[in-house]
PDB file of N, CA and C in Angstrom:
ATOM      1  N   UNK A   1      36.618  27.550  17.475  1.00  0.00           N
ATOM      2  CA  UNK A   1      36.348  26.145  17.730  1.00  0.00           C
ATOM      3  C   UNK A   1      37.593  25.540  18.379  1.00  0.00           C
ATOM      4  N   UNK A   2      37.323  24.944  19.269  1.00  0.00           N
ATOM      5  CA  UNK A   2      38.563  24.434  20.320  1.00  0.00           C
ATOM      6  C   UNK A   2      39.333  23.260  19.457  1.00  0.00           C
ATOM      7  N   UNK A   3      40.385  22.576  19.818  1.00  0.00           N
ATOM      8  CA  UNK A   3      41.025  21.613  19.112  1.00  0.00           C
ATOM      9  C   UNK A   3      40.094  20.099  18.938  1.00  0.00           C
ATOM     10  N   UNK A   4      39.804  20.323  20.262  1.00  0.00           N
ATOM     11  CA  UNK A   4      38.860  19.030  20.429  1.00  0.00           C
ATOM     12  C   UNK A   4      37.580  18.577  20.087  1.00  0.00           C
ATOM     13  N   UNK A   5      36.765  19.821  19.648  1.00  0.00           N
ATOM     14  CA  UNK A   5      35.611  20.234  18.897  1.00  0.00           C
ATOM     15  C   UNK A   5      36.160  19.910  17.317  1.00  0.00           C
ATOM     16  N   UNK A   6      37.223  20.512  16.759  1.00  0.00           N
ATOM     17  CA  UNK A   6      37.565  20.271  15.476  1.00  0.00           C
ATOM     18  C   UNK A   6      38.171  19.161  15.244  1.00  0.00           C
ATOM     19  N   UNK A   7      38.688  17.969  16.309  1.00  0.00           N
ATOM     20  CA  UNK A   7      38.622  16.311  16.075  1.00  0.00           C
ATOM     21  C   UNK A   7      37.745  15.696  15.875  1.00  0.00           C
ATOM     22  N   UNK A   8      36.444  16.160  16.949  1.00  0.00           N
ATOM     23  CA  UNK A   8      35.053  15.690  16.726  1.00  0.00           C
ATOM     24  C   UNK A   8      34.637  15.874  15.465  1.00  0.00           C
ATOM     25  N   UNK A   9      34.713  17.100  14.981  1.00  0.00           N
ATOM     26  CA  UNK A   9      34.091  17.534  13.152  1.00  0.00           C
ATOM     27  C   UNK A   9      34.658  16.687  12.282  1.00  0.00           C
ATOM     28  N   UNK A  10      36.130  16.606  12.774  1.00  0.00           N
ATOM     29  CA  UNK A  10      37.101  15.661  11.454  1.00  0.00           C
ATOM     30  C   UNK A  10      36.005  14.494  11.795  1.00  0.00           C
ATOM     31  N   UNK A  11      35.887  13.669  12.655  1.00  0.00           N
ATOM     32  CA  UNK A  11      35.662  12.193  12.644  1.00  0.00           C
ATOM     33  C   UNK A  11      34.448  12.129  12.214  1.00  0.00           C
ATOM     34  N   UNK A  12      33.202  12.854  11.915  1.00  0.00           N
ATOM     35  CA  UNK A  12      32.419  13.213  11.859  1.00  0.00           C
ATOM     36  C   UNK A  12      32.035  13.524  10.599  1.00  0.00           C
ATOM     37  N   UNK A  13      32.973  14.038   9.566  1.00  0.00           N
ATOM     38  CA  UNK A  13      32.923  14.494   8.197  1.00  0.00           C
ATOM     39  C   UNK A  13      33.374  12.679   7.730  1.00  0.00           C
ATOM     40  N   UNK A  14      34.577  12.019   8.569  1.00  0.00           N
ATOM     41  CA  UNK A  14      34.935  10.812   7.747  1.00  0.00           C
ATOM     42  C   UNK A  14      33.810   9.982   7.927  1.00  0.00           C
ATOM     43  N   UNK A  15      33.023   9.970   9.146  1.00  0.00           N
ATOM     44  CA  UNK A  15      31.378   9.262   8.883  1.00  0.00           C
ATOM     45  C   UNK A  15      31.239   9.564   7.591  1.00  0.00           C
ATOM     46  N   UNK A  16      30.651  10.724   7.583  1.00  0.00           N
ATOM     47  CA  UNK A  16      30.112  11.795   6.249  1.00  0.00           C
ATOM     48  C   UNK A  16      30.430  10.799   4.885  1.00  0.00           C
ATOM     49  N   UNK A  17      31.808  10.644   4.979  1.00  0.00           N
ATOM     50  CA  UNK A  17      32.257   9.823   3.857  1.00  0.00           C
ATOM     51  C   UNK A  17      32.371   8.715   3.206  1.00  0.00           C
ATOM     52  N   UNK A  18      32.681   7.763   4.149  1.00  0.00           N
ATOM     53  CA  UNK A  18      32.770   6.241   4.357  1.00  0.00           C
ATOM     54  C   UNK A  18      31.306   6.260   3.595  1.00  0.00           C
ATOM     55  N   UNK A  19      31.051   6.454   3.263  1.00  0.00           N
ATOM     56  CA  UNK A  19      29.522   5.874   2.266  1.00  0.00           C
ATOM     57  C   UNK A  19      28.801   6.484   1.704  1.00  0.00           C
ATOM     58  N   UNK A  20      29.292   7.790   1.409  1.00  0.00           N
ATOM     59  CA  UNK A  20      28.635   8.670   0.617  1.00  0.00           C
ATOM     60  C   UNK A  20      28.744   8.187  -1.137  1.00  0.00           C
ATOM     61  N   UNK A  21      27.451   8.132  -1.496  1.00  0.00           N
ATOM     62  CA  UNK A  21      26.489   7.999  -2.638  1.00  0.00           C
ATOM     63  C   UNK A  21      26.315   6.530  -3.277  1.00  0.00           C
ATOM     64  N   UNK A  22      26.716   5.725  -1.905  1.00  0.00           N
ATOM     65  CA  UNK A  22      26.341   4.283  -1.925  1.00  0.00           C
ATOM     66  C   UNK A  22      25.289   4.054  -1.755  1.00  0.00           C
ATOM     67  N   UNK A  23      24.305   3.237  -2.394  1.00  0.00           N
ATOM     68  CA  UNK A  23      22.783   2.451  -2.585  1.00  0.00           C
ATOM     69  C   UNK A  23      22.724   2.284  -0.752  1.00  0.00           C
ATOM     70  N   UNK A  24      21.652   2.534  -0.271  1.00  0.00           N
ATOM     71  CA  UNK A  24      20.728   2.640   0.822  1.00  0.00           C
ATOM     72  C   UNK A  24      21.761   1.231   1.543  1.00  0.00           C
ATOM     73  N   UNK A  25      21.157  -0.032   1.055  1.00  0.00           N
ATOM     74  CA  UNK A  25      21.650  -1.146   1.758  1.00  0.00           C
ATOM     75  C   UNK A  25      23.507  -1.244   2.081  1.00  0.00           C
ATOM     76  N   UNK A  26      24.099  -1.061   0.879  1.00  0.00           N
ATOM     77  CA  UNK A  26      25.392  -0.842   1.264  1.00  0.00           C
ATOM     78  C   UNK A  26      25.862  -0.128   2.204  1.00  0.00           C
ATOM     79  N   UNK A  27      25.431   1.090   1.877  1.00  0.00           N
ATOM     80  CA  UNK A  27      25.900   2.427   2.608  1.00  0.00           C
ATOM     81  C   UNK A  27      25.675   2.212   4.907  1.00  0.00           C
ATOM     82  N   UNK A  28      24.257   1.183   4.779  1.00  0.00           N
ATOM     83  CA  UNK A  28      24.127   0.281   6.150  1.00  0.00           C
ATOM     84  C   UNK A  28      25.220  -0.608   6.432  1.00  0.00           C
ATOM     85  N   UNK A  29      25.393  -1.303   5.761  1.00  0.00           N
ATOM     86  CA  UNK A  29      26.496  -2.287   6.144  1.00  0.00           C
ATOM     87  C   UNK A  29      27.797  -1.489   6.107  1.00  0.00           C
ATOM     88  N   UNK A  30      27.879  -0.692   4.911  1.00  0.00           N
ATOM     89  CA  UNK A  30      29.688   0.157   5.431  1.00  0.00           C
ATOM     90  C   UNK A  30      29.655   1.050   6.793  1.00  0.00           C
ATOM     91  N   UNK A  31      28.460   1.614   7.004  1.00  0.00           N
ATOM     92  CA  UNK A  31      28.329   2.084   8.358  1.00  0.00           C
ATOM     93  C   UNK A  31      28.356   1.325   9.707  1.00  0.00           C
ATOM     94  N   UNK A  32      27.616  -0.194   9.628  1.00  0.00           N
ATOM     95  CA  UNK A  32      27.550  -0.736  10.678  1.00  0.00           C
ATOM     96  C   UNK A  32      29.348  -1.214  10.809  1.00  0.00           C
ATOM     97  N   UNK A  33      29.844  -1.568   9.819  1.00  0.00           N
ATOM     98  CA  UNK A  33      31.635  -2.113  10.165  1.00  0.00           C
ATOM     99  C   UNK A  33      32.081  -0.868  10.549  1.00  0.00           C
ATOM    100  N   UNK A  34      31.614   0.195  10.171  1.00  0.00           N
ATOM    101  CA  UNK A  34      32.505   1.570  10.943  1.00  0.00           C
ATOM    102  C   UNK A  34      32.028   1.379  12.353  1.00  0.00           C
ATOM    103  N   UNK A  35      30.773   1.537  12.502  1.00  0.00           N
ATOM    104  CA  UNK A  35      30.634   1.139  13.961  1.00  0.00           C
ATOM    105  C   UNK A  35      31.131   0.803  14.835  1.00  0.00           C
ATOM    106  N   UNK A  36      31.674  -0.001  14.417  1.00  0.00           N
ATOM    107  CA  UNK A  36      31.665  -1.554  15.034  1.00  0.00           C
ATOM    108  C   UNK A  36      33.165  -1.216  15.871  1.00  0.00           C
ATOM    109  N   UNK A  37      33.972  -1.089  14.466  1.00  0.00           N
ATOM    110  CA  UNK A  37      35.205  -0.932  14.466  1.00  0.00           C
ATOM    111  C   UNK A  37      35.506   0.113  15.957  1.00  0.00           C
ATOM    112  N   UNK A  38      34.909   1.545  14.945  1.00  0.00           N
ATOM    113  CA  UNK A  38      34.835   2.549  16.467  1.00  0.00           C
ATOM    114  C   UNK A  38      34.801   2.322  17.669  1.00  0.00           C
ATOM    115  N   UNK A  39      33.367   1.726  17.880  1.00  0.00           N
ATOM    116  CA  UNK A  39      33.297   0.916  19.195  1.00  0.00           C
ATOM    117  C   UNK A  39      34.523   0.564  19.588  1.00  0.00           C
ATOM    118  N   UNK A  40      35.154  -0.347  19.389  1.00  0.00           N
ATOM    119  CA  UNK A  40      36.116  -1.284  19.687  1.00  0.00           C
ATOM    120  C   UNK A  40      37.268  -0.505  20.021  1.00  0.00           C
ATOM    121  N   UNK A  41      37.312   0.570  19.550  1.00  0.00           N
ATOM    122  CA  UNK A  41      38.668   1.205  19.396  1.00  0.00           C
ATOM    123  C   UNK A  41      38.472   1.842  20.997  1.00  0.00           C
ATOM    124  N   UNK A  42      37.341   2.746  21.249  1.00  0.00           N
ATOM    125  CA  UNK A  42      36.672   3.246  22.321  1.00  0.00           C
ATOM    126  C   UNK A  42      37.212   3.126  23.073  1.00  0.00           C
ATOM    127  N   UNK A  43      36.464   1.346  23.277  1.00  0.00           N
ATOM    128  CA  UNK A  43      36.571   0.461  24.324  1.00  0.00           C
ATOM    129  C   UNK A  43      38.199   0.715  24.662  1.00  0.00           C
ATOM    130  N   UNK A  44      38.683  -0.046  24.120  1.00  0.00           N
ATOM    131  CA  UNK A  44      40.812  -0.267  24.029  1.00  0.00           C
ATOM    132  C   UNK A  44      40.897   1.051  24.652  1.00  0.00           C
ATOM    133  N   UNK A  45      40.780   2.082  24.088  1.00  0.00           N
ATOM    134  CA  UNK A  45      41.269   3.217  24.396  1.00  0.00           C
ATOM    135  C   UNK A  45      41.144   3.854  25.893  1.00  0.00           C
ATOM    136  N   UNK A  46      39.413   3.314  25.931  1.00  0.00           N
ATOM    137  CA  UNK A  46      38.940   4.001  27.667  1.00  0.00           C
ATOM    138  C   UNK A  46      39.605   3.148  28.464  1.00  0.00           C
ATOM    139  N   UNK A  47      39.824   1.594  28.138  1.00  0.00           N
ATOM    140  CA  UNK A  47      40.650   1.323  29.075  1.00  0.00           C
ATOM    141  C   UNK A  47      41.572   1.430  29.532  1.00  0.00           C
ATOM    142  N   UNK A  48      42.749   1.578  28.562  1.00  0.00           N
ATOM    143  CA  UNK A  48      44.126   2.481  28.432  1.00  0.00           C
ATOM    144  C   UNK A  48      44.326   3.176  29.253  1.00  0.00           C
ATOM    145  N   UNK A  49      43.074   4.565  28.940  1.00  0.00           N
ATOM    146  CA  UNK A  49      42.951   5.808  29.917  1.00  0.00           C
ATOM    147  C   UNK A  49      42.905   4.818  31.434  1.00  0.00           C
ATOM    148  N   UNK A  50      41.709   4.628  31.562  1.00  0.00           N
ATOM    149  CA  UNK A  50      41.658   3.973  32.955  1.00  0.00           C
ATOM    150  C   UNK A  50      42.904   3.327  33.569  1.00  0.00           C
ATOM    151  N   UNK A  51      43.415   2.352  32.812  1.00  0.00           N
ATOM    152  CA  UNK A  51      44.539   2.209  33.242  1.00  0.00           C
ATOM    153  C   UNK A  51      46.008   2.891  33.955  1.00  0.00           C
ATOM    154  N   UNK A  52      46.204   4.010  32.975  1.00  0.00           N
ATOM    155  CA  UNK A  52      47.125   4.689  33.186  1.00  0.00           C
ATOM    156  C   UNK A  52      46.344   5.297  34.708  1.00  0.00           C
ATOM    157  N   UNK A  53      45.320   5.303  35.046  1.00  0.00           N
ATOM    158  CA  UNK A  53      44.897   6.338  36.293  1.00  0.00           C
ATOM    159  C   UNK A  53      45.325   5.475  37.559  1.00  0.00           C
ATOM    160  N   UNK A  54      45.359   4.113  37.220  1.00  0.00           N
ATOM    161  CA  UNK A  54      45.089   3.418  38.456  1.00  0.00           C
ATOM    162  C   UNK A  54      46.996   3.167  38.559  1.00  0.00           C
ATOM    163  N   UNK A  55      47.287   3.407  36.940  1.00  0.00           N
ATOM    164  CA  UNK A  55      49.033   2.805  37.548  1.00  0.00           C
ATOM    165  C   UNK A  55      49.305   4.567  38.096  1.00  0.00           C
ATOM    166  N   UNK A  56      48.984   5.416  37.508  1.00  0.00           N
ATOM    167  CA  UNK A  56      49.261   6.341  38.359  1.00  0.00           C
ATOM    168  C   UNK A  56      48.839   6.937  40.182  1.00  0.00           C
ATOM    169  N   UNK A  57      47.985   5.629  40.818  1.00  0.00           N
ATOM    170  CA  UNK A  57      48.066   5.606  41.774  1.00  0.00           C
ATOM    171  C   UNK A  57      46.565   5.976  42.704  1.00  0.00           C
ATOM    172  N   UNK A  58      45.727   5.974  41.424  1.00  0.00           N
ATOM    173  CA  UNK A  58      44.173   6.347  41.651  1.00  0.00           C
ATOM    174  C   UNK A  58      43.651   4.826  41.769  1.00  0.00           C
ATOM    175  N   UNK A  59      42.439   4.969  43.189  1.00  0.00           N
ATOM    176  CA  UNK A  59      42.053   3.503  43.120  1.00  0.00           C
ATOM    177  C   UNK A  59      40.856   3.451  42.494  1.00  0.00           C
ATOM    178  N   UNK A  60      40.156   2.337  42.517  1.00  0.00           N
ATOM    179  CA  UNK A  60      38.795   2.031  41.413  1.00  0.00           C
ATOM    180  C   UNK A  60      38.019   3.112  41.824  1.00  0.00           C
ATOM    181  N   UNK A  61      38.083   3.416  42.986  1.00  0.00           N
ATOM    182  CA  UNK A  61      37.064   4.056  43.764  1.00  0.00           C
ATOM    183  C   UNK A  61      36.905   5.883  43.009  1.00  0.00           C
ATOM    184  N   UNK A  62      38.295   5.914  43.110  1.00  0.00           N
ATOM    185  CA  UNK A  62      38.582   7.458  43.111  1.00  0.00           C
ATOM    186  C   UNK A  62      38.398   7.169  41.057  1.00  0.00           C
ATOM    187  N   UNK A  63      38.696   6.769  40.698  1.00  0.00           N
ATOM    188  CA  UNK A  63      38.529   6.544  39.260  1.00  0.00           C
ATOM    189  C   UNK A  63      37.190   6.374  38.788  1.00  0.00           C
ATOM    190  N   UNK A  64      36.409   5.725  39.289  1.00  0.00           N
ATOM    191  CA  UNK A  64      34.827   5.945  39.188  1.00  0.00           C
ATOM    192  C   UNK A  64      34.199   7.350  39.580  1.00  0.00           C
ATOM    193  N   UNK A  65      34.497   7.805  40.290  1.00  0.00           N
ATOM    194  CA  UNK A  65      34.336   9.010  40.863  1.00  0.00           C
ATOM    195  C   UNK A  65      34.363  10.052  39.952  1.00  0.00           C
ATOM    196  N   UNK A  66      36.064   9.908  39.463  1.00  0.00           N
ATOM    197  CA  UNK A  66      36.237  10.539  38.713  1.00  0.00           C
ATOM    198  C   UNK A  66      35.470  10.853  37.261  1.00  0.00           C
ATOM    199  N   UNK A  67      35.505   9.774  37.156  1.00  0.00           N
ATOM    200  CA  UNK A  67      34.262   9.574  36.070  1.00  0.00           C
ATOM    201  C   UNK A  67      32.576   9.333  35.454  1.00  0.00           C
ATOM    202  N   UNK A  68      32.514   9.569  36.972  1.00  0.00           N
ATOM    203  CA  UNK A  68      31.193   9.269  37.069  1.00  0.00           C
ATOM    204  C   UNK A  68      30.473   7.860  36.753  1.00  0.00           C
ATOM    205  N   UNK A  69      31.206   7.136  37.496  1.00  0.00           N
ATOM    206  CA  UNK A  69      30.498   5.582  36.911  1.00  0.00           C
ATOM    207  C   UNK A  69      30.927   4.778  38.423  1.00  0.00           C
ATOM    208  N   UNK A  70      29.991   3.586  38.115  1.00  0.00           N
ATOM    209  CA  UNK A  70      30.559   2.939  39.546  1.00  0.00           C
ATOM    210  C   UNK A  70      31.798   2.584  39.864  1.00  0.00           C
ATOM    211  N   UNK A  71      31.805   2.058  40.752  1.00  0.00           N
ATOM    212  CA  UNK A  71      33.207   1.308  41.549  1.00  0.00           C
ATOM    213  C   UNK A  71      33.224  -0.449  40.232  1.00  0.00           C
ATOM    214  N   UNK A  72      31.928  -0.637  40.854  1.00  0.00           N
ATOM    215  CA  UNK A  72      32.017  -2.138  39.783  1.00  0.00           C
ATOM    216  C   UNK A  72      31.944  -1.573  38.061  1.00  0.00           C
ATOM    217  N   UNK A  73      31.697  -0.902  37.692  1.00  0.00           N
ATOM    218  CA  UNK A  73      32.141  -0.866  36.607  1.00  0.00           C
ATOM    219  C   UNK A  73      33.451  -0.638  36.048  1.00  0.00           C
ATOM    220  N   UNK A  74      33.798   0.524  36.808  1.00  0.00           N
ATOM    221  CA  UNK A  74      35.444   0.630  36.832  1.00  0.00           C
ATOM    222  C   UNK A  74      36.222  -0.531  37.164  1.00  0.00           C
ATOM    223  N   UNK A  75      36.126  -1.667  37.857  1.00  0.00           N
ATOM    224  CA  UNK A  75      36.865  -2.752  37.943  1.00  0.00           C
ATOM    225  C   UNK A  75      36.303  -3.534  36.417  1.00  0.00           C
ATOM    226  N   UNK A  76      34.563  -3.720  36.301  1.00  0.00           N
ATOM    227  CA  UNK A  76      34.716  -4.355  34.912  1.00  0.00           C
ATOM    228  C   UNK A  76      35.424  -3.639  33.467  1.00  0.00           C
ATOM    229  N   UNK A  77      35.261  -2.847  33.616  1.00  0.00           N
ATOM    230  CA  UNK A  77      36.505  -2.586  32.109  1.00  0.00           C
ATOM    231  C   UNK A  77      37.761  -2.542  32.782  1.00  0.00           C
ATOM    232  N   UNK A  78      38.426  -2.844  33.405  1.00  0.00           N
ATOM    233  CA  UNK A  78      39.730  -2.969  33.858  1.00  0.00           C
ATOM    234  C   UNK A  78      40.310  -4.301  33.767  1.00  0.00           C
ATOM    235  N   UNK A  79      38.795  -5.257  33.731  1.00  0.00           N
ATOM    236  CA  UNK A  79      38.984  -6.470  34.171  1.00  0.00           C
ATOM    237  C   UNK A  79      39.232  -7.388  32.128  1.00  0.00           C
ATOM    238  N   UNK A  80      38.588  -6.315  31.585  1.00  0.00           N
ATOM    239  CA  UNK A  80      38.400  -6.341  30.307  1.00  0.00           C
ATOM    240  C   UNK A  80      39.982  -7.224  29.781  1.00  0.00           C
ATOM    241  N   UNK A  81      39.662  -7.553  29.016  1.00  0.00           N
ATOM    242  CA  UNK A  81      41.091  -8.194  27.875  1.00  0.00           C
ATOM    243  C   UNK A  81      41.124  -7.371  26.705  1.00  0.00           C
ATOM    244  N   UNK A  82      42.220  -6.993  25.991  1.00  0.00           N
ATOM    245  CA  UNK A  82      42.376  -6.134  24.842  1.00  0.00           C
ATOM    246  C   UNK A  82      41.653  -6.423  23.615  1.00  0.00           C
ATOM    247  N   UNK A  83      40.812  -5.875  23.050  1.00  0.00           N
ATOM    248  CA  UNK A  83      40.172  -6.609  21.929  1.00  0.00           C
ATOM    249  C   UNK A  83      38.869  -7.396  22.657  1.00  0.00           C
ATOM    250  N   UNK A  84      38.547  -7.965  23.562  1.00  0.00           N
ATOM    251  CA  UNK A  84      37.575  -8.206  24.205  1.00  0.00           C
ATOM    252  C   UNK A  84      36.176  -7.657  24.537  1.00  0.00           C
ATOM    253  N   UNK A  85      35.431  -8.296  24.396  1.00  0.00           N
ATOM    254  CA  UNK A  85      33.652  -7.512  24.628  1.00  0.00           C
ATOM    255  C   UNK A  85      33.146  -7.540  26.058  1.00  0.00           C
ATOM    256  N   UNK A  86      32.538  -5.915  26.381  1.00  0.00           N
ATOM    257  CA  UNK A  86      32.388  -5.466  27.462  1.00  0.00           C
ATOM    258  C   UNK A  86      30.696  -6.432  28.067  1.00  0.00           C
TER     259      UNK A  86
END
């Protein structure tokens, strides 16, 4: 199992956990704030990445590309604020 496969499992087992043998309704709501949270972190993070591509000299263009997403999307999460909703 590659390194990056066995980050995925870790994060994956701490799902597992965060609410294990909590009543049905709880165990929803401790999941949806994990969510949530995750999300958010994502977000921050993909932009980061993105970022570093474009200060390293990649334009929206070649960065969408790279990633398989548009040109305008790559400018909207760029355009993003830290902590901010996409």
């Amino acid at each position: 199992m590659s390194d990056q496969a066995k980050e995925v499992q870790r994060v994956l087992d701490a799902i597992d956990a965060v609410a294990a043998g909590e009543p049905p309704a709880e165990r929803a709501r401790r999941l949806d704030e994990a969510l949530k949270a995750a999300r958010e972190r994502v977000r921050q993070e993909r932009r980061k990445a993105m970022q570093e591509m474009k200060d390293g000299g990649m334009t929206l263009r070649e960065i969408g590309k790279e990633l398989s997403i548009s040109f305008g999307r790559v400018r909207q999460i760029l355009a993003e604020e830290e902590g901010g909703q996409e």
